[in-house]
C-alpha atoms as a PDB file:
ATOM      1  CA  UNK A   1      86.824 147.216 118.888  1.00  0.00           C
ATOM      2  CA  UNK A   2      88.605 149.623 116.531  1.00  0.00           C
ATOM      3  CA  UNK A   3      91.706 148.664 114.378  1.00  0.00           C
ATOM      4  CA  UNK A   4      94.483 150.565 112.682  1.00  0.00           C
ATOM      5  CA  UNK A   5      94.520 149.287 109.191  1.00  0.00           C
ATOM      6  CA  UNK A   6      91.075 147.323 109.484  1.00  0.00           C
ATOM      7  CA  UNK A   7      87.481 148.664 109.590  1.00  0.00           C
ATOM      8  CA  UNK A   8      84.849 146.270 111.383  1.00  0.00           C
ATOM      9  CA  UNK A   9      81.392 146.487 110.832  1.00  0.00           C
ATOM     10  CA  UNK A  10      78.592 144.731 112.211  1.00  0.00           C
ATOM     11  CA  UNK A  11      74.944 144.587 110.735  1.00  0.00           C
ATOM     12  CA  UNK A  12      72.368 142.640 111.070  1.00  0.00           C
ATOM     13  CA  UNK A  13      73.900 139.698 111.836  1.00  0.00           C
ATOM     14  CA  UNK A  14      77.178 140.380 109.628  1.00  0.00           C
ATOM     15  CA  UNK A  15      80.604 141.393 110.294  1.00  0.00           C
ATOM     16  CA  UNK A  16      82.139 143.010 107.340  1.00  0.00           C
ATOM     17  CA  UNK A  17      85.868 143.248 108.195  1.00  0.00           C
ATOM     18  CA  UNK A  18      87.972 145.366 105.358  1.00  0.00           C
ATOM     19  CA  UNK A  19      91.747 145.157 104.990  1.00  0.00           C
ATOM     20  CA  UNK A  20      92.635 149.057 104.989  1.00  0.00           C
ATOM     21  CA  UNK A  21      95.387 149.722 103.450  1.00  0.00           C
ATOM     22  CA  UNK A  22      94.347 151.101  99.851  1.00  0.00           C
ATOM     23  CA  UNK A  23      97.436 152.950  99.078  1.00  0.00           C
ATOM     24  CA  UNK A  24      99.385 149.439  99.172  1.00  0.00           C
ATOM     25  CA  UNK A  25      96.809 147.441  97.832  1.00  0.00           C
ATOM     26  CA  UNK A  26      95.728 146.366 101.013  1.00  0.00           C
ATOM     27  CA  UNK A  27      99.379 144.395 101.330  1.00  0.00           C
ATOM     28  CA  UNK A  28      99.494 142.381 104.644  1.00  0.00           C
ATOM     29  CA  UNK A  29     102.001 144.767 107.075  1.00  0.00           C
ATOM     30  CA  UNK A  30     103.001 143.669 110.481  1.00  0.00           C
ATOM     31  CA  UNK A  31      99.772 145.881 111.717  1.00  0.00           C
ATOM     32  CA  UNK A  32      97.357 144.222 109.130  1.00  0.00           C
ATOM     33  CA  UNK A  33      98.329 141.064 109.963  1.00  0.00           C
ATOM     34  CA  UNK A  34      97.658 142.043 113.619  1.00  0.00           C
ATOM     35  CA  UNK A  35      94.220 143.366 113.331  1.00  0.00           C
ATOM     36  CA  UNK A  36      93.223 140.560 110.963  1.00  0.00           C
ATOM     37  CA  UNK A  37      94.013 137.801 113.668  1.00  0.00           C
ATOM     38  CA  UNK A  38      92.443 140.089 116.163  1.00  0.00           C
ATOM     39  CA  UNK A  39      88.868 140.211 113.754  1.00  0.00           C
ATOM     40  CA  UNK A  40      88.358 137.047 113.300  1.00  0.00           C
ATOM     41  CA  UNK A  41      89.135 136.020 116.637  1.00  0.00           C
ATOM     42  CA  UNK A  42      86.720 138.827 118.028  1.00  0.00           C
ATOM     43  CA  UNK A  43      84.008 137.578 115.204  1.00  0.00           C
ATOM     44  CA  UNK A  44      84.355 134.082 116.286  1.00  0.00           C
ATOM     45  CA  UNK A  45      83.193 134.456 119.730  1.00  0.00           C
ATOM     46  CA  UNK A  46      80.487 137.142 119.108  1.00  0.00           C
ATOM     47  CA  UNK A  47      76.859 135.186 119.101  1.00  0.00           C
ATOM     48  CA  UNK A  48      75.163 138.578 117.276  1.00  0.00           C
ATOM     49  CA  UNK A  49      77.396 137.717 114.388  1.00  0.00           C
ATOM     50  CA  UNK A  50      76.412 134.978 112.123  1.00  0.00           C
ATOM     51  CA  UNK A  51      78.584 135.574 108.620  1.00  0.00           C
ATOM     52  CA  UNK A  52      81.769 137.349 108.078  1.00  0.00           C
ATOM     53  CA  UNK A  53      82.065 139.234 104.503  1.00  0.00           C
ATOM     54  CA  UNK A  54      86.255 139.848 104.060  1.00  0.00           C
ATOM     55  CA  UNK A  55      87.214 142.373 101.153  1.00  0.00           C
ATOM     56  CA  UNK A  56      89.389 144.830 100.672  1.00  0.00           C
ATOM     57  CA  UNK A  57      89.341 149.007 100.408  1.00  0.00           C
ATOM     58  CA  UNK A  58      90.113 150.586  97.539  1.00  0.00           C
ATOM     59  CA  UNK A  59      91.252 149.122  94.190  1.00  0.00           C
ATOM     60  CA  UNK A  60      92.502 146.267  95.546  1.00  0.00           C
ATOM     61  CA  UNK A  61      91.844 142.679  97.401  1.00  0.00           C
ATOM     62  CA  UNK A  62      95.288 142.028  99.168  1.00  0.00           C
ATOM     63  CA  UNK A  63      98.295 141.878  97.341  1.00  0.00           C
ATOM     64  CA  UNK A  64      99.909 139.814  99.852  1.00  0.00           C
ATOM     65  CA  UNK A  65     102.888 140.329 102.214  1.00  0.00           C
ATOM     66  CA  UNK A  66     104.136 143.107 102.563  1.00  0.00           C
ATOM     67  CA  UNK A  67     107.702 143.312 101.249  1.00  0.00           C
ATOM     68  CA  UNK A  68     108.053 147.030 101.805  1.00  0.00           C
ATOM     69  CA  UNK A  69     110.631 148.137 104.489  1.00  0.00           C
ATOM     70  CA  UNK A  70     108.700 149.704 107.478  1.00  0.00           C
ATOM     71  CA  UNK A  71     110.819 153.060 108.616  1.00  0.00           C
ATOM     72  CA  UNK A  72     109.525 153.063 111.843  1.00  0.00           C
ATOM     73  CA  UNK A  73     111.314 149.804 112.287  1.00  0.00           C
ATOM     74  CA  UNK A  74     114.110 150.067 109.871  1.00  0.00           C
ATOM     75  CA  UNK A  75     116.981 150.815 113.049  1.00  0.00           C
ATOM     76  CA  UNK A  76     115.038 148.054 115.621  1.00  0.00           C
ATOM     77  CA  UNK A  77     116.415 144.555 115.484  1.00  0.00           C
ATOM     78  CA  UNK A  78     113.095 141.327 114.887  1.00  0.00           C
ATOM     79  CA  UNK A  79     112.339 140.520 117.824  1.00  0.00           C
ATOM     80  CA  UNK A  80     110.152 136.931 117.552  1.00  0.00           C
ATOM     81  CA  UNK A  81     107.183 137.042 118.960  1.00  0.00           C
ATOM     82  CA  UNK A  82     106.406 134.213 121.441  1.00  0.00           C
ATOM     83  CA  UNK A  83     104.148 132.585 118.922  1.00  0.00           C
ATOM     84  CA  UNK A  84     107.255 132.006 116.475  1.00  0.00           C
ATOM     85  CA  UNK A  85     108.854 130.979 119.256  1.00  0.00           C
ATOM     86  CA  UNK A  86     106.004 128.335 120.175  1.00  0.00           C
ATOM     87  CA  UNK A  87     105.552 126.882 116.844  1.00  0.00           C
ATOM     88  CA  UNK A  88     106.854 127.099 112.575  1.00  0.00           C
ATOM     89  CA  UNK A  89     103.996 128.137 111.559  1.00  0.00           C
ATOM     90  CA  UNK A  90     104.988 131.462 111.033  1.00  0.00           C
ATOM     91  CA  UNK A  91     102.700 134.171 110.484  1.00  0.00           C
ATOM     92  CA  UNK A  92     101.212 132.975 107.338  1.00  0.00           C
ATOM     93  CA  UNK A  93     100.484 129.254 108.454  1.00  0.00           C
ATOM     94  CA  UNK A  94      98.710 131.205 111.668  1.00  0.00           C
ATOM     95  CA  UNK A  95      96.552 133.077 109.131  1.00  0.00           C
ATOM     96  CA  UNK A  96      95.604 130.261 106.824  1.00  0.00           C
ATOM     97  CA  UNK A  97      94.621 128.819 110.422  1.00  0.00           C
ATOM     98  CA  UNK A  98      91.985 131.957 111.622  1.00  0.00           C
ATOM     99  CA  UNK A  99      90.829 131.757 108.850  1.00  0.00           C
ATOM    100  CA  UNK A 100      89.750 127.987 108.013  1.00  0.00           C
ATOM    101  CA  UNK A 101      89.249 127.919 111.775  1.00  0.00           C
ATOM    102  CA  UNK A 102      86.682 130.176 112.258  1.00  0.00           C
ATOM    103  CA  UNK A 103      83.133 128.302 112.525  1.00  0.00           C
ATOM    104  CA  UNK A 104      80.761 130.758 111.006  1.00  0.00           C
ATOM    105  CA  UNK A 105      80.550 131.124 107.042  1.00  0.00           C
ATOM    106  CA  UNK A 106      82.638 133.078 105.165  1.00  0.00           C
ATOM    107  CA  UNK A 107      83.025 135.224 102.310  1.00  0.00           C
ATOM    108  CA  UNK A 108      85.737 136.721 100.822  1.00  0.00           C
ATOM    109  CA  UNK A 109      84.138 139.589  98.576  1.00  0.00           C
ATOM    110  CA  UNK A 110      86.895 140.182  95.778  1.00  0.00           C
ATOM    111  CA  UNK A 111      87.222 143.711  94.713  1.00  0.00           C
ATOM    112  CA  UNK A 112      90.102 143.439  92.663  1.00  0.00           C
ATOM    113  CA  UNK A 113      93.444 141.697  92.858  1.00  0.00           C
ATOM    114  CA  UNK A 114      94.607 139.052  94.766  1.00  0.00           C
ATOM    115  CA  UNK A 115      97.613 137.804  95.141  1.00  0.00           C
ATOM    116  CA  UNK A 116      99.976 135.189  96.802  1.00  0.00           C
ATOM    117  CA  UNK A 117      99.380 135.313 100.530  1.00  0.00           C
ATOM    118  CA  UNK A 118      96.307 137.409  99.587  1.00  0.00           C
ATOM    119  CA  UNK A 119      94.909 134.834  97.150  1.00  0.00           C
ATOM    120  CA  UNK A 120      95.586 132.378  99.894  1.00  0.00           C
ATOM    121  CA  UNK A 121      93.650 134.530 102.684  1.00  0.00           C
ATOM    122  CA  UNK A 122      90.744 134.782  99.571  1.00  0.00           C
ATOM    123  CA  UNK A 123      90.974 130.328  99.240  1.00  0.00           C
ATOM    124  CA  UNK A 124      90.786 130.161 103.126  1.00  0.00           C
ATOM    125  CA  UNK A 125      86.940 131.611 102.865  1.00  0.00           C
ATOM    126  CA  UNK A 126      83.841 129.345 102.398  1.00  0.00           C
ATOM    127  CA  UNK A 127      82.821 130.912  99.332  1.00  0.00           C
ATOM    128  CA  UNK A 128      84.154 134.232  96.603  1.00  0.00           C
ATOM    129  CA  UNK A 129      82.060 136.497  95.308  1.00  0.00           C
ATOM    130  CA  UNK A 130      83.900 138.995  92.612  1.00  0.00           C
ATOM    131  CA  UNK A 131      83.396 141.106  89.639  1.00  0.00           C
ATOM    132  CA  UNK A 132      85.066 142.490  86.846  1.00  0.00           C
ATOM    133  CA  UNK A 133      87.604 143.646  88.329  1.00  0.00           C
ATOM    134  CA  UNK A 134      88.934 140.431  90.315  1.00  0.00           C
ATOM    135  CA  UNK A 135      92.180 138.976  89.304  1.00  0.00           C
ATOM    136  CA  UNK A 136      94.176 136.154  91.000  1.00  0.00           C
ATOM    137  CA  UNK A 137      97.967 135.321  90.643  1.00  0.00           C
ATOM    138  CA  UNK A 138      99.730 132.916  93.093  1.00  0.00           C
ATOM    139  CA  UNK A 139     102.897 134.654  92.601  1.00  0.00           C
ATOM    140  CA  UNK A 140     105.093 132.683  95.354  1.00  0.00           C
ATOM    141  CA  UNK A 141     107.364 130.879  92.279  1.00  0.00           C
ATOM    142  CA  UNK A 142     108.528 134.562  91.000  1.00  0.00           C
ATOM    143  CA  UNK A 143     109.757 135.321  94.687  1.00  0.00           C
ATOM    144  CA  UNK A 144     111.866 131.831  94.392  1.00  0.00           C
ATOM    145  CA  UNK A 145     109.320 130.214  97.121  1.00  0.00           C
ATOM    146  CA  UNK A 146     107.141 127.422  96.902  1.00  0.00           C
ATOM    147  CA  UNK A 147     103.463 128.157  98.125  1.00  0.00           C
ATOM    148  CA  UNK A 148     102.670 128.679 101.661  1.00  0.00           C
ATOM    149  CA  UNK A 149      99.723 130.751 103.541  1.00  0.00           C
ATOM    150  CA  UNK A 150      97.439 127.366 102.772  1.00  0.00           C
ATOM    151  CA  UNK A 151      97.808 127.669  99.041  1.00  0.00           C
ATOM    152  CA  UNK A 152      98.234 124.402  98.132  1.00  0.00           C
ATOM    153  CA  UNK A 153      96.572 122.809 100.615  1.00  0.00           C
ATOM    154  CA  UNK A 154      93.317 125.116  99.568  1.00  0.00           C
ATOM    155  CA  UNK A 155      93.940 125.559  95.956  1.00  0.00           C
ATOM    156  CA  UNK A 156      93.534 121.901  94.918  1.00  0.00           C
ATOM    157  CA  UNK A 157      90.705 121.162  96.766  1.00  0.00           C
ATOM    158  CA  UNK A 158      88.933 124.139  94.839  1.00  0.00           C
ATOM    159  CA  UNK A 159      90.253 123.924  91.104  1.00  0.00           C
ATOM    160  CA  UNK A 160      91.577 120.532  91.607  1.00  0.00           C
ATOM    161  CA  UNK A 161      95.026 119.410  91.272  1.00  0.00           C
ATOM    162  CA  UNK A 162      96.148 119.936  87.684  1.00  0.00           C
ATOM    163  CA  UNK A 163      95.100 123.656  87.192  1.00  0.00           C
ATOM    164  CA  UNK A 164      96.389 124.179  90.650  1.00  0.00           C
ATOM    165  CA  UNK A 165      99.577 123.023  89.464  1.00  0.00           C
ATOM    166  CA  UNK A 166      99.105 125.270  86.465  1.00  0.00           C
ATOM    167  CA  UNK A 167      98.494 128.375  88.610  1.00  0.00           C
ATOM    168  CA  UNK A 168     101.190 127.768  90.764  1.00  0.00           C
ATOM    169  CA  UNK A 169     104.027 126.778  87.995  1.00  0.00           C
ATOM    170  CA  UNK A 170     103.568 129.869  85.410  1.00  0.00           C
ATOM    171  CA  UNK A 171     102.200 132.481  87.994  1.00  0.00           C
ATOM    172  CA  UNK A 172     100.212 133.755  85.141  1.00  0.00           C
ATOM    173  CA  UNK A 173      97.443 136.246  86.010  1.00  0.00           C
ATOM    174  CA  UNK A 174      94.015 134.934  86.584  1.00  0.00           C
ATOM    175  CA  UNK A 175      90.990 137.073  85.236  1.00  0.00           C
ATOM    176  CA  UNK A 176      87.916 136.906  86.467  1.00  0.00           C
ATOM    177  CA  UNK A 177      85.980 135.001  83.935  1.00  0.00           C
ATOM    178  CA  UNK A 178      88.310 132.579  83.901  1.00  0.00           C
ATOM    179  CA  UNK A 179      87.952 131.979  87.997  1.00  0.00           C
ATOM    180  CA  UNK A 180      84.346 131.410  87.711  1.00  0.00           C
ATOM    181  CA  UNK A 181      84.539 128.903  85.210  1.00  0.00           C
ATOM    182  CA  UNK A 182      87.238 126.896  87.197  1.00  0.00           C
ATOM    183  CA  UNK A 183      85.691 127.554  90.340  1.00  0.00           C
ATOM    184  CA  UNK A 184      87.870 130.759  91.943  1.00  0.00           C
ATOM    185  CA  UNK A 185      85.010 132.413  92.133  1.00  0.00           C
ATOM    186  CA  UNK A 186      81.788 131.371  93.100  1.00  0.00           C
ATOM    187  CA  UNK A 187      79.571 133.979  91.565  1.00  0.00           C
ATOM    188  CA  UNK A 188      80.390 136.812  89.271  1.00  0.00           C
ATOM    189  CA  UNK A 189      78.163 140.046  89.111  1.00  0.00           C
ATOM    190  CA  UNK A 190      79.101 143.313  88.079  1.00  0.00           C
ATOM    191  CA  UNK A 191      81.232 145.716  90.300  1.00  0.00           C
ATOM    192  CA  UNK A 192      79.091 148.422  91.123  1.00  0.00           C
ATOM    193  CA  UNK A 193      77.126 146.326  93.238  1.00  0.00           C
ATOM    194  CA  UNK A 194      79.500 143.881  94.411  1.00  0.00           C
ATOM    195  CA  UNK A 195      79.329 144.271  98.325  1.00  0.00           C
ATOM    196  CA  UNK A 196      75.827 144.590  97.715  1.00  0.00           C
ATOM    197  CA  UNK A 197      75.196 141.165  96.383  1.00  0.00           C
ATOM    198  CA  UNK A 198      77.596 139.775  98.638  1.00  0.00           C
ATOM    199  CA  UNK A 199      75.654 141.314 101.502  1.00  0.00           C
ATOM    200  CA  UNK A 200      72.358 139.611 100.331  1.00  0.00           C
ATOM    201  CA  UNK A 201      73.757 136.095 100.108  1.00  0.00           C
ATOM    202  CA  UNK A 202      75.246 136.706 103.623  1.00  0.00           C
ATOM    203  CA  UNK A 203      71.696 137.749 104.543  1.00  0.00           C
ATOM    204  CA  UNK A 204      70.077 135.097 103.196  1.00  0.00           C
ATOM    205  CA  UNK A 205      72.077 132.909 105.284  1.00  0.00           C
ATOM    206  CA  UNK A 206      71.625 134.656 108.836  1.00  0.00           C
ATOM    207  CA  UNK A 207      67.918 133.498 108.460  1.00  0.00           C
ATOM    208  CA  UNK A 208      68.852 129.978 109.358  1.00  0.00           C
ATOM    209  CA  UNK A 209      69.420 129.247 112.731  1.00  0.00           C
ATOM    210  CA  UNK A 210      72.687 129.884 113.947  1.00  0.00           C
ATOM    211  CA  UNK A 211      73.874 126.297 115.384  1.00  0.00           C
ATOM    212  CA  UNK A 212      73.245 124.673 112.609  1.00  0.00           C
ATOM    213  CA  UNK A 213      74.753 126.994 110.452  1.00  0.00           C
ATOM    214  CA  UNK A 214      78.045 126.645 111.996  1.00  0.00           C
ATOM    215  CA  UNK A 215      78.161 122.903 112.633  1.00  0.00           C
ATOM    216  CA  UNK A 216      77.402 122.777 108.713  1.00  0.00           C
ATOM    217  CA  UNK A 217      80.512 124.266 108.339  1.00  0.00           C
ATOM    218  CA  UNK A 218      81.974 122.131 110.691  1.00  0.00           C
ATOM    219  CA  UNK A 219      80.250 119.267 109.102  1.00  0.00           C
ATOM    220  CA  UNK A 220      81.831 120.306 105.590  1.00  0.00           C
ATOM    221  CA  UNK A 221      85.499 121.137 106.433  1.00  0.00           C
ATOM    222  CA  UNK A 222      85.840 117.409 108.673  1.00  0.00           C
ATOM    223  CA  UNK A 223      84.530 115.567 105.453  1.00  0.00           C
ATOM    224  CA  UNK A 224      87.107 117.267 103.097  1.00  0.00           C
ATOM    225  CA  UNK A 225      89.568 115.355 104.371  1.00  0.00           C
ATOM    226  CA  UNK A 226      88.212 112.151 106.032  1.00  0.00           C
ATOM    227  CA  UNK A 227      87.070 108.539 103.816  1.00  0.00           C
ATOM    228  CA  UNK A 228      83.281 107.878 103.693  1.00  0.00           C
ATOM    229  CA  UNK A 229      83.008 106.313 106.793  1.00  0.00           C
ATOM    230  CA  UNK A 230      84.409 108.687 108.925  1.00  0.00           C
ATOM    231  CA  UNK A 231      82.000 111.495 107.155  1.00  0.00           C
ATOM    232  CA  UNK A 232      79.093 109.817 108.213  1.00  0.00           C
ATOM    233  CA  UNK A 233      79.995 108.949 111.222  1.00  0.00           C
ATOM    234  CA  UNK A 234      80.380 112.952 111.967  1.00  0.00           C
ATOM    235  CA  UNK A 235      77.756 113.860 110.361  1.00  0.00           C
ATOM    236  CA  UNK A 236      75.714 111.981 112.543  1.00  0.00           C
ATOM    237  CA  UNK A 237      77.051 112.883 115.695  1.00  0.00           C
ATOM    238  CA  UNK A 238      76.963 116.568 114.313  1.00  0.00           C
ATOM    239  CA  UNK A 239      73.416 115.888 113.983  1.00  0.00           C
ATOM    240  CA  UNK A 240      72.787 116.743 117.719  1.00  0.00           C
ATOM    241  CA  UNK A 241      74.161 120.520 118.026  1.00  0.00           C
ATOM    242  CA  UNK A 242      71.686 122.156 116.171  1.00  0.00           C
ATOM    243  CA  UNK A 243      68.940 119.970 118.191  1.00  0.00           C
ATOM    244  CA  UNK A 244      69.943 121.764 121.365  1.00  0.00           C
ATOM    245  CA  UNK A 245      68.824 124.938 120.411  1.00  0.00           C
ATOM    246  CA  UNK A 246      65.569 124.067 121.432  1.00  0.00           C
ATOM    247  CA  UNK A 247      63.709 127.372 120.926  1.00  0.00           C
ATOM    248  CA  UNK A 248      65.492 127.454 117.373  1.00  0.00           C
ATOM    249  CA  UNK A 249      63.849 123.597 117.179  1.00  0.00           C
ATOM    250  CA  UNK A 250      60.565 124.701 118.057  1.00  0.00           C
ATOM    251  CA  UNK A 251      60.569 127.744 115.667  1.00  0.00           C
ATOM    252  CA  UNK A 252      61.643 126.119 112.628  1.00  0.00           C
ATOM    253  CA  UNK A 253      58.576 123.489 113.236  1.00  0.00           C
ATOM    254  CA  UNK A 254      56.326 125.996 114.275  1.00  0.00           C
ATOM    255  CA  UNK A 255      57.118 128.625 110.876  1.00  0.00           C
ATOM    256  CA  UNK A 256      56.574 125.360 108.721  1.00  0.00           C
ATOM    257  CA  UNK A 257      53.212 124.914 110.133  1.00  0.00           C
ATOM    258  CA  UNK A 258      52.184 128.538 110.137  1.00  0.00           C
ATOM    259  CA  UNK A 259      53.012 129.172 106.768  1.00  0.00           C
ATOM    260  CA  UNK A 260      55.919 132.016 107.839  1.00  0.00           C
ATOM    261  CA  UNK A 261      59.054 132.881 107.876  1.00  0.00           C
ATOM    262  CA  UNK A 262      60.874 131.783 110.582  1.00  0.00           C
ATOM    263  CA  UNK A 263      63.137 133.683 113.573  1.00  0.00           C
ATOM    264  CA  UNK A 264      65.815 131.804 114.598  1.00  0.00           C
ATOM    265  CA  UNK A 265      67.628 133.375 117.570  1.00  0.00           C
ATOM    266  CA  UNK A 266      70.639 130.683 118.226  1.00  0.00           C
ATOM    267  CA  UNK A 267      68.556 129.352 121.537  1.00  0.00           C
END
């Protein structure tokens, strides 16, 4: 499917969906917002697609909503849409939703800044991959708002509560050394090869079968937020998705005995 201010691209296994907008920073419009919901809803219910690498064209991450007037719309009066009108989420809480929600591992591959809904959409991945160039800055307390997009229920849980709180109170600017060493980022190579290395990892993980891939992630989001008990509990009834991939069972046995690597197929 094409999109107006997204590009989707599908290889080997991985979607690599890029926010388009370079002249605004990638800022999330009405349209972006759109086509990102649309993406991850058309990644999440394509088998060929295994991991989904999310970055940004241009200079630029996302530097969150757009606050920009749109002309084409400046005369027209809002008109809700029937999702505002079915729940308060809003826009943003429906983002930070798609994409926690979506069951195959993600990436957010951090090209440069990103900032407070776009930070958020960055926390929302499974894992961050940046370079030089990456900068974060929560930015909601300079607009007279609290956090919202998921920040601070994904913020915490990554940098823990106190430099959360630090992040979120002064706003200041967060370079990229600094995220790797407090956990923002989750590797940090150099920029020029960026979507390269970020397209590796992403490899790297298509060659495990598919199921259990995504019930991992399953697995790992439940026990964020449940006590011990609970976890294992899950984990062990998790334990039987992967199993009925029964091809995918007989491969990984089969590989192990031949001394090869293994092709899983998701069967």
């Amino acid at each position: 499917m094409a999109y107006d201010n997204l590009l989707f691209d599908v290889h080997e296994h991985v979607a690599t969906l890029t926010l388009n907008r370079p002249e605004k920073l990638n800022a999330l419009s009405v349209g972006l917002r759109d086509d990102l919901s649309a993406a991850l809803e058309e990644a999440q219910h394509d088998d060929v697609i295994r991991v989904v690498l999310l970055t940004g064209a241009g200079r630029g991450f996302c530097s969150g909503a757009d606050l920009t007037p749109d002309p084409a719309q400046a005369n027209q009066p809002h008109e809700p849409s029937q999702n505002d009108l079915l729940d308060d989420l809003g826009w943003v809480g429906r983002q930070a939703l798609a994409i926690y929600r979506i069951d195959k591992p993600t990436i957010a591959v951090m090209n440069g800044v990103a900032a407070g809904a776009g930070m958020s959409l960055s926390l929302g991945c499974d894992m961050r991959i940046g370079s030089e160039r990456t900068r974060f800055k929560t930015v909601f307390i300079e607009r007279n708002l609290s956090p919202d997009s998921g920040m601070s229920f994904f913020l915490p849980r990554i940098v823990g509560y106190s430099r959360a709180a630090d992040l979120i109170y002064t706003s200041r600017m967060v370079e990229a050394q600094e995220a790797l060493n407090i956990g923002l980022l989750d590797r940090l190579v150099d920029h020029e090869s960026l979507l390269d290395c970020a397209s590796e990892l992403a490899s790297q993980m298509t060659g495990w079968p598919p199921l259990a891939l995504r019930t991992s992630k399953r697995v790992l989001q439940h026990n964020n937020e449940v006590e011990l008990e609970d976890a294992i509990r899950f984990e062990l009834t998790s334990l039987a998705t992967p199993r009925k991939a029964i091809n995918d069972q007989r491969e990984s046995r089969l590989s192990f005995i031949e001394k090869r690597k293994p092709n899983f197929t998701g069967t």
